[in-house]
N, C-alpha and C. Protein backbone atom coordinates (compact mmCIF):
# COMPACT_ATOMS: atom_id res chain seq x y z
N UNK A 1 103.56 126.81 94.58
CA UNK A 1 104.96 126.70 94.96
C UNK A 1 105.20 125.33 95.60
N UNK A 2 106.11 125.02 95.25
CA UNK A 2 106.14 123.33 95.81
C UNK A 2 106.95 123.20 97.29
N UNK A 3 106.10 122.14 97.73
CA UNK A 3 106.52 122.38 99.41
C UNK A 3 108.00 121.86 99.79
N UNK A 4 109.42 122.58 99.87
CA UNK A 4 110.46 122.01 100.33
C UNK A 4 110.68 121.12 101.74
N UNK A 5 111.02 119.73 101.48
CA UNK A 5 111.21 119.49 102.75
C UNK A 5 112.47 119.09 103.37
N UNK A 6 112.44 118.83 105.11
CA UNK A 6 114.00 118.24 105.45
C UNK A 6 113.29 116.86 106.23
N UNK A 7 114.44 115.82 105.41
CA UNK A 7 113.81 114.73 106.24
C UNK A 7 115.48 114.57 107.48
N UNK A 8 114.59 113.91 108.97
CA UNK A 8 115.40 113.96 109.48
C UNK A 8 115.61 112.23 109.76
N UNK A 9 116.58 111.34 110.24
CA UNK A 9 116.59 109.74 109.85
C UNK A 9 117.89 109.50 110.30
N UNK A 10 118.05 108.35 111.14
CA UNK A 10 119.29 108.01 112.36
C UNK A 10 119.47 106.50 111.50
N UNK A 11 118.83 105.66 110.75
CA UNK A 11 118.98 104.32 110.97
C UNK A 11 118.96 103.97 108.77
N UNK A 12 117.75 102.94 108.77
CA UNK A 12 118.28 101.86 106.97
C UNK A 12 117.60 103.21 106.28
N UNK A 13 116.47 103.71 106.76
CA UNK A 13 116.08 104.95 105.62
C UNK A 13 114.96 104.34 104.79
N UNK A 14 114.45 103.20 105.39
CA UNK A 14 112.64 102.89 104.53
C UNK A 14 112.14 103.97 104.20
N UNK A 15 111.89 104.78 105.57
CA UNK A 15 110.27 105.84 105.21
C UNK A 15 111.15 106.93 104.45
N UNK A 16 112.67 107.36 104.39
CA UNK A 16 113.18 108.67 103.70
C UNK A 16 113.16 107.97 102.00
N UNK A 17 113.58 106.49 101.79
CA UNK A 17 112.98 105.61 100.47
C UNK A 17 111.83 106.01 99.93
N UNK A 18 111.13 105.91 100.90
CA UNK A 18 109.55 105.56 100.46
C UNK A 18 108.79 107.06 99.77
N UNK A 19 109.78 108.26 100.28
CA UNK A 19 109.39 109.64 100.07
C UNK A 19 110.16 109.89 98.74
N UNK A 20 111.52 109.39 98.66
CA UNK A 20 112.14 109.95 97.13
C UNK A 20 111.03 108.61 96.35
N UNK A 21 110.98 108.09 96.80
CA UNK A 21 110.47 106.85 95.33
C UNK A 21 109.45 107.64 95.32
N UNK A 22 107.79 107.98 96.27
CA UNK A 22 106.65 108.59 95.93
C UNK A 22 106.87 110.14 95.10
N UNK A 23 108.34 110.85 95.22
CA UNK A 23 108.61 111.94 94.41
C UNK A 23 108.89 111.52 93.34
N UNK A 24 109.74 110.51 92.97
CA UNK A 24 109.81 110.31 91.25
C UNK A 24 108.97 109.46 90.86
N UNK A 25 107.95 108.68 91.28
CA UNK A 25 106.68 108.44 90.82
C UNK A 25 105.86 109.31 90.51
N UNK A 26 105.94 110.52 90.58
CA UNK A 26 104.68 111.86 91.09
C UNK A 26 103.80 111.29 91.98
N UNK A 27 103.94 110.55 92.52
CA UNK A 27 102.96 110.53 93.59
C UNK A 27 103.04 111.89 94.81
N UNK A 28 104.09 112.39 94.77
CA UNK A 28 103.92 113.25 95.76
C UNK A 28 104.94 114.51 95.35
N UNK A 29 104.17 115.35 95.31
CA UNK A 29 104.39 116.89 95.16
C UNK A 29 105.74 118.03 95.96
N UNK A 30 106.62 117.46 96.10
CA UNK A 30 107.41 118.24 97.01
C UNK A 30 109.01 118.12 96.64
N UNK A 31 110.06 119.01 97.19
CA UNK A 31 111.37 119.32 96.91
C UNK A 31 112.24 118.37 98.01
N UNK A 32 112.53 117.31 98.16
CA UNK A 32 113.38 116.66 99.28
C UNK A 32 114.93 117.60 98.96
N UNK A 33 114.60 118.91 100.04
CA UNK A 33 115.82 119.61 100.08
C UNK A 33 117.46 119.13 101.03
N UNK A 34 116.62 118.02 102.10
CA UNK A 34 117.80 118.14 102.86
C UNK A 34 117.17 116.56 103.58
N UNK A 35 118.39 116.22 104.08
CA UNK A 35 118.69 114.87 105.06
C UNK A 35 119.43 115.15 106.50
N UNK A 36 118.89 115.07 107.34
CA UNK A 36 119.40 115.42 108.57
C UNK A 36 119.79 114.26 109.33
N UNK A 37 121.04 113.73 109.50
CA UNK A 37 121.27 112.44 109.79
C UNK A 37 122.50 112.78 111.31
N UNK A 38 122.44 111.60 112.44
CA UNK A 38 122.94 111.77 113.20
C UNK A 38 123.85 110.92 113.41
N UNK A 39 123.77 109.87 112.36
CA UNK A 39 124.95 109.06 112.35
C UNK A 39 125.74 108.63 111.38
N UNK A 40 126.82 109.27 111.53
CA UNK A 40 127.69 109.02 109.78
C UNK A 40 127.64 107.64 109.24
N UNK A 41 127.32 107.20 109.82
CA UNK A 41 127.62 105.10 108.53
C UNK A 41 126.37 104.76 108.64
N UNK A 42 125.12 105.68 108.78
CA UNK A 42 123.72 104.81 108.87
C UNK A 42 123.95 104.76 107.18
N UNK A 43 122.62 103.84 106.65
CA UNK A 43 122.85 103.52 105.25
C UNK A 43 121.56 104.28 104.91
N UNK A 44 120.72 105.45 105.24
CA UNK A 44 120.29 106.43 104.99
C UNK A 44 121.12 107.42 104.22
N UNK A 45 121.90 107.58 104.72
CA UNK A 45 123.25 108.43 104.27
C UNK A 45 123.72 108.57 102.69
N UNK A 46 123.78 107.09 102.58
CA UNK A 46 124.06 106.50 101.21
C UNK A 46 122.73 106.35 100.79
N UNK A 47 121.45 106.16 100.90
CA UNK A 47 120.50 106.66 100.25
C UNK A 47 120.17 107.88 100.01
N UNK A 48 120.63 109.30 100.44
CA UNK A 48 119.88 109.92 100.26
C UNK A 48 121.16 111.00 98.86
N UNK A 49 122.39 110.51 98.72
CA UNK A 49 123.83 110.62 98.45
C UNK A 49 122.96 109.90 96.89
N UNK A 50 122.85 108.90 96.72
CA UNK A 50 121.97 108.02 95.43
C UNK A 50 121.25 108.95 95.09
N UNK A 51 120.19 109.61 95.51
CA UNK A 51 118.37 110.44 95.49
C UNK A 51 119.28 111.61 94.92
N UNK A 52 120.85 112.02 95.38
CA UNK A 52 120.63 113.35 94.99
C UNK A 52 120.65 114.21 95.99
N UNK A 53 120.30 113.62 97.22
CA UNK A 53 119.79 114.96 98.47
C UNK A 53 120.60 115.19 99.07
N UNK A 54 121.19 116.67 99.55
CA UNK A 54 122.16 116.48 100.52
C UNK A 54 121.58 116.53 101.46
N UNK A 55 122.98 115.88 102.58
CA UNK A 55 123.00 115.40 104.00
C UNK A 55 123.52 116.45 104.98
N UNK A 56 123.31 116.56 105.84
CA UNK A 56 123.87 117.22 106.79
C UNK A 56 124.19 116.36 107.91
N UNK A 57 125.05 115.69 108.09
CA UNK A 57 125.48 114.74 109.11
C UNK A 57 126.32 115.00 110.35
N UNK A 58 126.15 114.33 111.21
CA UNK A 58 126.89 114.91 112.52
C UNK A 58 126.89 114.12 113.43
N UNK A 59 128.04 113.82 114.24
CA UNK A 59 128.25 113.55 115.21
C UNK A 59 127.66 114.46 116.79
N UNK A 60 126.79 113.94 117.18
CA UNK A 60 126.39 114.74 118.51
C UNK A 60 126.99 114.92 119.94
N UNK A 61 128.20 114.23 119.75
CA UNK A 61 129.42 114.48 120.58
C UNK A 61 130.40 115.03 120.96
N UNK A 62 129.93 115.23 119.34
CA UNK A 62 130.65 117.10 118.85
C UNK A 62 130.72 118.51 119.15
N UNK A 63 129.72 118.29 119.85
CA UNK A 63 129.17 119.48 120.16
C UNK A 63 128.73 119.35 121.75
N UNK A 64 128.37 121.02 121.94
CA UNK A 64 128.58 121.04 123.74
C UNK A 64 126.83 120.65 124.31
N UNK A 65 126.04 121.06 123.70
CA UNK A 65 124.80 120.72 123.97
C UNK A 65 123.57 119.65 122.63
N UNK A 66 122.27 119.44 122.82
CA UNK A 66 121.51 119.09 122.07
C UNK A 66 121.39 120.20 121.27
N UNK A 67 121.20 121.54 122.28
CA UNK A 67 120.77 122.92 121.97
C UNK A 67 121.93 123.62 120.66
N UNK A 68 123.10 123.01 120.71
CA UNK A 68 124.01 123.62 120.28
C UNK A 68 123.84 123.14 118.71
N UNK A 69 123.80 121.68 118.54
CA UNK A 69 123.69 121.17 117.13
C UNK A 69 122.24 121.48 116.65
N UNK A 70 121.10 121.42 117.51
CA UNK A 70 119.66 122.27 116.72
C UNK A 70 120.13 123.33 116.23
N UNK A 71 120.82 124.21 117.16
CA UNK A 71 121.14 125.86 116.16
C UNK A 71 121.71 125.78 114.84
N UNK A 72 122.50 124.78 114.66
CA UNK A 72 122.88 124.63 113.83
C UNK A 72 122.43 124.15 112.12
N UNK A 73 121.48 123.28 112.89
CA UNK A 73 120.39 122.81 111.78
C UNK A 73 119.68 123.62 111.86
N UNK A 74 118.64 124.69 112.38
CA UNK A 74 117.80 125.55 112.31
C UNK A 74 118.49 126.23 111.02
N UNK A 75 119.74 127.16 111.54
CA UNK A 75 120.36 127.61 110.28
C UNK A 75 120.19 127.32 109.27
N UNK A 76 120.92 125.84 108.59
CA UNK A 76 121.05 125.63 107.59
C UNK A 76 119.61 125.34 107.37
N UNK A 77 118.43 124.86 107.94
CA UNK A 77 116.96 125.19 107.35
C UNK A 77 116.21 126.03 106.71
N UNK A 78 116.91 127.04 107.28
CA UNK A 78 116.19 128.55 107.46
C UNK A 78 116.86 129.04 106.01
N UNK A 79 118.13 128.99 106.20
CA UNK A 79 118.89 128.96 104.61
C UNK A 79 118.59 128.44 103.82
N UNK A 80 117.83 127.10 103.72
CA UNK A 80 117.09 126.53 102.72
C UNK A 80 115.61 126.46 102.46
N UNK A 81 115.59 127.37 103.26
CA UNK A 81 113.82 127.92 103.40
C UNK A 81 112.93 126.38 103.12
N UNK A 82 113.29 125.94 104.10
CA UNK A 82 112.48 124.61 104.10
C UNK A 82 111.33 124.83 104.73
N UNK A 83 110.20 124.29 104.27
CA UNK A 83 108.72 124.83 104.73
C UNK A 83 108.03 123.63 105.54
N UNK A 84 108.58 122.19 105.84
CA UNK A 84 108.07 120.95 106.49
C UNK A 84 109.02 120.17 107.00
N UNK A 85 109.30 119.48 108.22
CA UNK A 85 110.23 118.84 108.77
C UNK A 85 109.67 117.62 108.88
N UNK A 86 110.22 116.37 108.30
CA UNK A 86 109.59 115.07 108.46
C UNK A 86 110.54 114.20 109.13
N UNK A 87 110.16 113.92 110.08
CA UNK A 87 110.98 112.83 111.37
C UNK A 87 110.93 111.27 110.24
N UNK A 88 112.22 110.58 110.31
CA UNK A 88 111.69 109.38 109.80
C UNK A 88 112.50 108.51 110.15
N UNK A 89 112.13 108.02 111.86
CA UNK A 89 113.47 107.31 112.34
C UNK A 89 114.37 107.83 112.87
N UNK A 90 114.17 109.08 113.23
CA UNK A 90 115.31 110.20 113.71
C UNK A 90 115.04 109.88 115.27
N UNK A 91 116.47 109.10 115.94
CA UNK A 91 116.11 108.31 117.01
C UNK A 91 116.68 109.66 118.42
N UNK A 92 116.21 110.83 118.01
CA UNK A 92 117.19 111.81 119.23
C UNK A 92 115.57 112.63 119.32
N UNK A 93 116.03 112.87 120.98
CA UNK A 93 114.81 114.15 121.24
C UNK A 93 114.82 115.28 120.53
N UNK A 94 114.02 116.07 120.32
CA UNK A 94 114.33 117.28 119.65
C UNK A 94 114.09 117.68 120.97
N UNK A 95 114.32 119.58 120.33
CA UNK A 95 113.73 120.54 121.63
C UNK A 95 113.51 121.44 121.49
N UNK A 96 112.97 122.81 122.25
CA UNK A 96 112.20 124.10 121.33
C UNK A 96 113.28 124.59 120.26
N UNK A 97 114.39 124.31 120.55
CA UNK A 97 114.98 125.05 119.21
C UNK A 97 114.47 124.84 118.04
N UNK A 98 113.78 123.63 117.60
CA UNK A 98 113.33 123.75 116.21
C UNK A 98 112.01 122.94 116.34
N UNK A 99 111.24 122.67 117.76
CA UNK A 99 109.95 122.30 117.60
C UNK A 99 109.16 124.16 117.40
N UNK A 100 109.79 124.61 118.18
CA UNK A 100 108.88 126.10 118.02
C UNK A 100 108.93 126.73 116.83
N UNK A 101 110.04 127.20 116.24
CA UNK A 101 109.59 127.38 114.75
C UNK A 101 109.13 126.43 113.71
N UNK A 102 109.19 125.17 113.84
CA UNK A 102 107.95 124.66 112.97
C UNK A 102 107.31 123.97 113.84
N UNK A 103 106.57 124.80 114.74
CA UNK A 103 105.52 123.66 114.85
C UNK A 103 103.84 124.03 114.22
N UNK A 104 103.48 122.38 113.68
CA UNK A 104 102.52 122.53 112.59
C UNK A 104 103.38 122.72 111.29
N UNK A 105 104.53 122.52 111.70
CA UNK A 105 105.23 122.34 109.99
C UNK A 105 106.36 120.82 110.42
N UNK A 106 106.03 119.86 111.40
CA UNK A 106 107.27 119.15 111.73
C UNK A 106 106.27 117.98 112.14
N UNK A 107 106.35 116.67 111.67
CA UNK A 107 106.01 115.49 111.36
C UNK A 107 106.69 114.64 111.67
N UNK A 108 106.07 113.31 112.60
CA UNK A 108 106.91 112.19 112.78
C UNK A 108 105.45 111.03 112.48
N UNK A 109 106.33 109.80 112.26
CA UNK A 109 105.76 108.62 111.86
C UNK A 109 105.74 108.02 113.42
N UNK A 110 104.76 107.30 113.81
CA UNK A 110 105.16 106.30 115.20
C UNK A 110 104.19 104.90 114.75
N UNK A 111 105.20 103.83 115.36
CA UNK A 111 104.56 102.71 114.75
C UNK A 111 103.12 102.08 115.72
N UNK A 112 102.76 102.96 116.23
CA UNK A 112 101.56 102.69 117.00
C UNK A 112 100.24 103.25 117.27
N UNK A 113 98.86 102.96 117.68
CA UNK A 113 97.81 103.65 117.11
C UNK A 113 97.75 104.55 118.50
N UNK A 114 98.53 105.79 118.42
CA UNK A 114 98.84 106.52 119.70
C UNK A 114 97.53 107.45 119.63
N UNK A 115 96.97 107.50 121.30
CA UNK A 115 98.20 107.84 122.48
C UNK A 115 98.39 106.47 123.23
N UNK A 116 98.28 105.36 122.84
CA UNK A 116 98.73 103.70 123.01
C UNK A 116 100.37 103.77 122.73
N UNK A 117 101.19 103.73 123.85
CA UNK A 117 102.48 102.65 123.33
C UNK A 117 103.58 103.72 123.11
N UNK A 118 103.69 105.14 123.24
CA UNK A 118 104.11 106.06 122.99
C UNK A 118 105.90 105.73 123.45
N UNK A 119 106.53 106.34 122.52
CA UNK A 119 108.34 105.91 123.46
C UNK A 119 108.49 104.75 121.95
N UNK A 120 110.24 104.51 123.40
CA UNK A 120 110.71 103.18 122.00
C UNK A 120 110.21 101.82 122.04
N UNK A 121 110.47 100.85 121.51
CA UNK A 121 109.88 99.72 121.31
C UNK A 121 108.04 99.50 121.53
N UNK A 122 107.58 100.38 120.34
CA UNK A 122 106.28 100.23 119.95
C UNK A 122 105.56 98.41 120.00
N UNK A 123 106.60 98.04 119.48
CA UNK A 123 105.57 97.22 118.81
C UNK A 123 106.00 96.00 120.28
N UNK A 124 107.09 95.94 120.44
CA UNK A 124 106.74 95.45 121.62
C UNK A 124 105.85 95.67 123.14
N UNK A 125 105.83 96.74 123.14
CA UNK A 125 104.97 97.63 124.32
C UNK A 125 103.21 96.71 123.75
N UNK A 126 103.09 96.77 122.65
CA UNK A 126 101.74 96.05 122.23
C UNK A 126 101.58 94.99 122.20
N UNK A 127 102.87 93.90 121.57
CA UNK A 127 102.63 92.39 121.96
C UNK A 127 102.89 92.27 123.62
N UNK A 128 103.11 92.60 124.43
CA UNK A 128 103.65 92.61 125.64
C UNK A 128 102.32 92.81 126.40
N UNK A 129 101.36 93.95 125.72
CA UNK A 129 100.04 94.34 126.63
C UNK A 129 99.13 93.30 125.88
N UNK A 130 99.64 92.70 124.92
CA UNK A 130 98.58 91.24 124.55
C UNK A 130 97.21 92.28 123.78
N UNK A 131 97.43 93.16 123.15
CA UNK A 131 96.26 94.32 122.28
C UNK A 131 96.00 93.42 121.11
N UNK A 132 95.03 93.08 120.66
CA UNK A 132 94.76 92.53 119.22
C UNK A 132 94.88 93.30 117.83
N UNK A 133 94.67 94.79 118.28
CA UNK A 133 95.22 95.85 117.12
C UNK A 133 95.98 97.17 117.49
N UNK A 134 96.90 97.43 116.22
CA UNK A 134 97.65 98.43 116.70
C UNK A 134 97.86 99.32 115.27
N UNK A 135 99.21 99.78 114.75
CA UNK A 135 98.95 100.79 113.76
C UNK A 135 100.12 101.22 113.90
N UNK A 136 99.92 102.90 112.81
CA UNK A 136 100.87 103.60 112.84
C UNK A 136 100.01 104.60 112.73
N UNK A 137 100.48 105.91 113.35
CA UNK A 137 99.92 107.27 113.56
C UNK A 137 101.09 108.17 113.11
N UNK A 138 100.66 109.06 112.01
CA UNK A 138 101.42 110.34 111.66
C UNK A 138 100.62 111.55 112.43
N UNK A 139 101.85 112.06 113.17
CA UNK A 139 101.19 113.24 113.93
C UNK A 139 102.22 114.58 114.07
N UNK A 140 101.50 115.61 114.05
CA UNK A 140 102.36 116.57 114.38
C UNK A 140 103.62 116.54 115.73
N UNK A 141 104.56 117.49 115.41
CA UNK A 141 105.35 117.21 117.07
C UNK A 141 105.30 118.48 118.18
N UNK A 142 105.49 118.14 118.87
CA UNK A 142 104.62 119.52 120.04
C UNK A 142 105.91 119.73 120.93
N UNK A 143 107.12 118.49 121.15
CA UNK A 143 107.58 118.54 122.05
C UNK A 143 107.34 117.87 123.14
N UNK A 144 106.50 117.15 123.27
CA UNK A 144 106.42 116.08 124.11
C UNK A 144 106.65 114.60 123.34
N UNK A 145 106.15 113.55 124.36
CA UNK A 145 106.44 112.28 123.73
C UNK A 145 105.27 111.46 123.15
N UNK A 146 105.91 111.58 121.66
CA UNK A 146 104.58 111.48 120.39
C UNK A 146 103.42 111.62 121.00
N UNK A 147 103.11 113.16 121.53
CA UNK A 147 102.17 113.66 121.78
C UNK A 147 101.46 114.80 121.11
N UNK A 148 101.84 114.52 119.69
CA UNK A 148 101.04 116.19 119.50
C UNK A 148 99.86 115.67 118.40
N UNK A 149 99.50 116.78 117.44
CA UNK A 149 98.08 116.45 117.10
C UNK A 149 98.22 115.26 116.38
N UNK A 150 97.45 114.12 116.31
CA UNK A 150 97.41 113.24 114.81
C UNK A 150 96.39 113.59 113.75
N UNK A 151 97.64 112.99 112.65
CA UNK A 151 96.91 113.44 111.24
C UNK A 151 96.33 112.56 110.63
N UNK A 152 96.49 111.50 110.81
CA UNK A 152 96.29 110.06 110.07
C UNK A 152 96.63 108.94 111.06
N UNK A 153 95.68 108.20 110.66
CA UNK A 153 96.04 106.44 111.38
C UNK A 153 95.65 105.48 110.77
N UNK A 154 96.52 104.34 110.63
CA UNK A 154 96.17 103.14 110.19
C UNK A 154 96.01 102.06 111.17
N UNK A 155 95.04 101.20 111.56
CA UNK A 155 95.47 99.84 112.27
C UNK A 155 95.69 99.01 111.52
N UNK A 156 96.44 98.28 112.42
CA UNK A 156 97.27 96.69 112.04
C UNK A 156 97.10 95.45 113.13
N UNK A 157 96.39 94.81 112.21
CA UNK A 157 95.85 93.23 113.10
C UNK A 157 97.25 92.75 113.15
N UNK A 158 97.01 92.32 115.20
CA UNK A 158 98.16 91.23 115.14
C UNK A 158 97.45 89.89 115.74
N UNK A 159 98.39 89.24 114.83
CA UNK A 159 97.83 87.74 114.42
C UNK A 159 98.69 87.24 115.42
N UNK A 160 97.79 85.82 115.98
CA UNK A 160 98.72 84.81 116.88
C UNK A 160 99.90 84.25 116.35
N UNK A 161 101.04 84.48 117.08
CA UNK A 161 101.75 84.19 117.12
C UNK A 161 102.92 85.46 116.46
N UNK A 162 102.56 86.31 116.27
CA UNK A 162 103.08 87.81 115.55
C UNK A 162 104.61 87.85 116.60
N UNK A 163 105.76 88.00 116.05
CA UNK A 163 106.57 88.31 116.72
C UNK A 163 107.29 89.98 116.57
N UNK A 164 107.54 90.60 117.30
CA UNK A 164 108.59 92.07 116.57
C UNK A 164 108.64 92.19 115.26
N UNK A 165 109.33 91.16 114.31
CA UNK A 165 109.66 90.89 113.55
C UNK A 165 109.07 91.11 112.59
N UNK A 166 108.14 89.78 112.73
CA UNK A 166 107.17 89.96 111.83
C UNK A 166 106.19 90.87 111.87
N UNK A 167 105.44 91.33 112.82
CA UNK A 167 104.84 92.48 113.11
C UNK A 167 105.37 93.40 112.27
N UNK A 168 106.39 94.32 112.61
CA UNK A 168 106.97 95.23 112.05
C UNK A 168 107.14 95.00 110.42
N UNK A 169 107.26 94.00 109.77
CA UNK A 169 107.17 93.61 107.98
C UNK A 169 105.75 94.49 107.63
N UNK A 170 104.99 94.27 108.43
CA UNK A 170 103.24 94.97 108.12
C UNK A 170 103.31 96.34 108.41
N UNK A 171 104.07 96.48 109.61
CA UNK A 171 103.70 98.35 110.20
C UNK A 171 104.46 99.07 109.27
N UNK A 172 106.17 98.60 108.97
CA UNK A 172 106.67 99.55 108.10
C UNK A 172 106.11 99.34 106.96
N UNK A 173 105.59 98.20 105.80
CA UNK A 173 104.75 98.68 104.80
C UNK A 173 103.50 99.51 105.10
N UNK A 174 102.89 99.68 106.05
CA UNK A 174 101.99 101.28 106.04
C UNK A 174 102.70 102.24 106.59
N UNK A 175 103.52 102.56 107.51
CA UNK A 175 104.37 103.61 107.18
C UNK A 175 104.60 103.61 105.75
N UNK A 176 105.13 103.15 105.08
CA UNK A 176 105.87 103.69 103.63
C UNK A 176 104.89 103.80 102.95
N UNK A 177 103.54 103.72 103.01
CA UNK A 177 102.04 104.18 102.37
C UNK A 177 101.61 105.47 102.70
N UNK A 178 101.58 105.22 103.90
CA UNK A 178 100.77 106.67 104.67
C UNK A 178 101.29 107.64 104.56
N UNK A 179 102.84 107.98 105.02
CA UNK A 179 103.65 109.02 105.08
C UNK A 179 103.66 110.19 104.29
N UNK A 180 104.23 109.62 102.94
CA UNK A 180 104.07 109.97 101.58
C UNK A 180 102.91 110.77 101.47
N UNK A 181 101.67 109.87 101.72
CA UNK A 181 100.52 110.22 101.48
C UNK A 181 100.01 111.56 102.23
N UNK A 182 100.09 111.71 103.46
CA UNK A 182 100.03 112.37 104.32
C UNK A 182 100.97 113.67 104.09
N UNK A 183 101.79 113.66 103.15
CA UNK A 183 103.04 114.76 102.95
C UNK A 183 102.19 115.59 101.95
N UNK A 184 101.57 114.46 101.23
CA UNK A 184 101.03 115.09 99.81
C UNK A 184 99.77 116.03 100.45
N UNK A 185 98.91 115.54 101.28
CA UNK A 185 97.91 116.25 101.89
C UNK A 185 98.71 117.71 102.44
N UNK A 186 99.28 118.31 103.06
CA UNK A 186 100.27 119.06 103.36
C UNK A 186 100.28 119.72 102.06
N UNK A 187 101.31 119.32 101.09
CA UNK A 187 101.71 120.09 100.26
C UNK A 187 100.41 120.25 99.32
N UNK A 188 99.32 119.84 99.23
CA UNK A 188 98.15 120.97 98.69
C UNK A 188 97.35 121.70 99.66
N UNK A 189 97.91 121.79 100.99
CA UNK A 189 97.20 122.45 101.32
C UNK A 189 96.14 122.12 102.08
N UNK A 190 95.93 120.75 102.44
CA UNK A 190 94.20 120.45 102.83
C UNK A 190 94.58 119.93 104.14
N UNK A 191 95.65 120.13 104.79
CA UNK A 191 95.63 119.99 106.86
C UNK A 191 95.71 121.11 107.12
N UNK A 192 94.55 121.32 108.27
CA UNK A 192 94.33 121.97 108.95
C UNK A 192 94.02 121.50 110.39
N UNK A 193 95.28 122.60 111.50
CA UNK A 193 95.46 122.21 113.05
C UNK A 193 94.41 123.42 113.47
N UNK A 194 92.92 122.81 114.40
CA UNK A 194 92.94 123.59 115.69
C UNK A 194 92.77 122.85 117.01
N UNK A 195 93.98 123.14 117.10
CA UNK A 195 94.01 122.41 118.69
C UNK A 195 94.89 121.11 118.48
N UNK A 196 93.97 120.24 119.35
CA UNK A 196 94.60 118.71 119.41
C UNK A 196 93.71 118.02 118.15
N UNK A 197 92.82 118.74 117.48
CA UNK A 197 92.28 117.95 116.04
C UNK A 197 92.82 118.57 114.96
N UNK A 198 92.96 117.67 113.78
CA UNK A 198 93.23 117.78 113.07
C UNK A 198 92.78 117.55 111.77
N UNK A 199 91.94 118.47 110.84
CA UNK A 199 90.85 118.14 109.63
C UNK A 199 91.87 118.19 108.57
N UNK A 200 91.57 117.50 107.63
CA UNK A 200 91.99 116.71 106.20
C UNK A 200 90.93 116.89 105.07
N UNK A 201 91.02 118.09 104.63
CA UNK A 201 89.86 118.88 103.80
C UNK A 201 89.82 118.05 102.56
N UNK A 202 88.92 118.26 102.16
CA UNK A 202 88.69 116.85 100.48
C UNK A 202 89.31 118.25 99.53
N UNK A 203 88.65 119.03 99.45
CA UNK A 203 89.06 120.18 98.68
C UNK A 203 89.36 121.26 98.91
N UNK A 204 90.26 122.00 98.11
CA UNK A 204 90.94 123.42 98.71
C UNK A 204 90.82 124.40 97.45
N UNK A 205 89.92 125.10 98.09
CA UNK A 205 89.50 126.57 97.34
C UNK A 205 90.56 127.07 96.55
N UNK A 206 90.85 127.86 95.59
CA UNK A 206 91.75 128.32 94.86
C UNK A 206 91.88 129.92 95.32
């Protein structure tokens, strides 16, 4: 059965790109059922409107709590029997409303080789501590701050003179590698959470 997912994405929509392109490549195995967007004119919006996917968009001002618009998306999840939640740029806290029913089914990208640098401005938090390597870590979400299990990591050499800028040209091309990749592991089946580790089975029994 193929794994449905909801991607959730506040800003340009690289890594929600990088997931429809690895689906019509076959590179990756899964249903992009839904777009969970928090800001009507991000240009995610209009990518995912192109792909085909619908959006569920919203103003969060709209509403009386954080708690109030999760219920809302839980719903329409649950209605779309979506089986994986992938964070991609989705710049708002979540909270148990929809970390507890998926958790171990809800995924975020962070541009750093965490538990290093955790929060916003990754990549500055690393040129700033003067680190010679850093990364991106896909990890489960627990509800704390990009604290839950990791599934994958890449490092990324930073070179003298590396600014934000340029830095970030390198981190988001492995985000838009890994992610994908890491989705596909998922949808056959080969992650497995106990605890704070996380195994990545070569093969899965039939």
């Amino acid at each position: 059965m193929t794994l449905r997912i909801a991607v959730f994405a506040s800003g340009q929509g690289s890594n929600f790109q990088a997931i429809v392109d690895a689906v019509q490549e076959k590179k990756l195995d899964v249903s992009i059922e839904l777009l969970v967007c928090d800001k009507p004119l991000a240009p995610v919006v209009a990518r995912a409107e192109q792909a085909g996917v619908e959006a569920f968009v919203f103003k969060p001002k709209n509403y009386a709590s954080r708690e109030a618009y999760e219920k809302e998306i839980l719903a329409i999840m649950q209605q779309k029997q979506i089986d994986l939640v992938v964070l991609a740029g989705y710049m708002r806290i979540i909270t148990p409303i929809l970390v507890e029913p998926y958790y171990g089914r809800m995924l975020n990208v962070h541009p750093s080789m965490l538990p290093s640098f955790p929060g916003v401005n990754a990549l500055g938090q690393a040129l700033d501590y003067g680190v010679k390597v850093t990364g991106v870590t896909v990890h489960f979400v627990d509800g704390g701050l990009d604290s839950g299990p990791i599934v994958a990591q890449q490092a990324v050499i930073i070179e003298d003179g590396d600014t934000e800028e340029s830095l970030a040209v390198r981190i988001h091309a492995i985000e838009q590698q890994l992610y994908p990749e890491v989705i596909q592991w998922i949808a056959e089946g080969r992650v497995q959470i106990e605890g704070r580790h996380v195994k990545v089975v070569q093969n899965v029994q039939p």
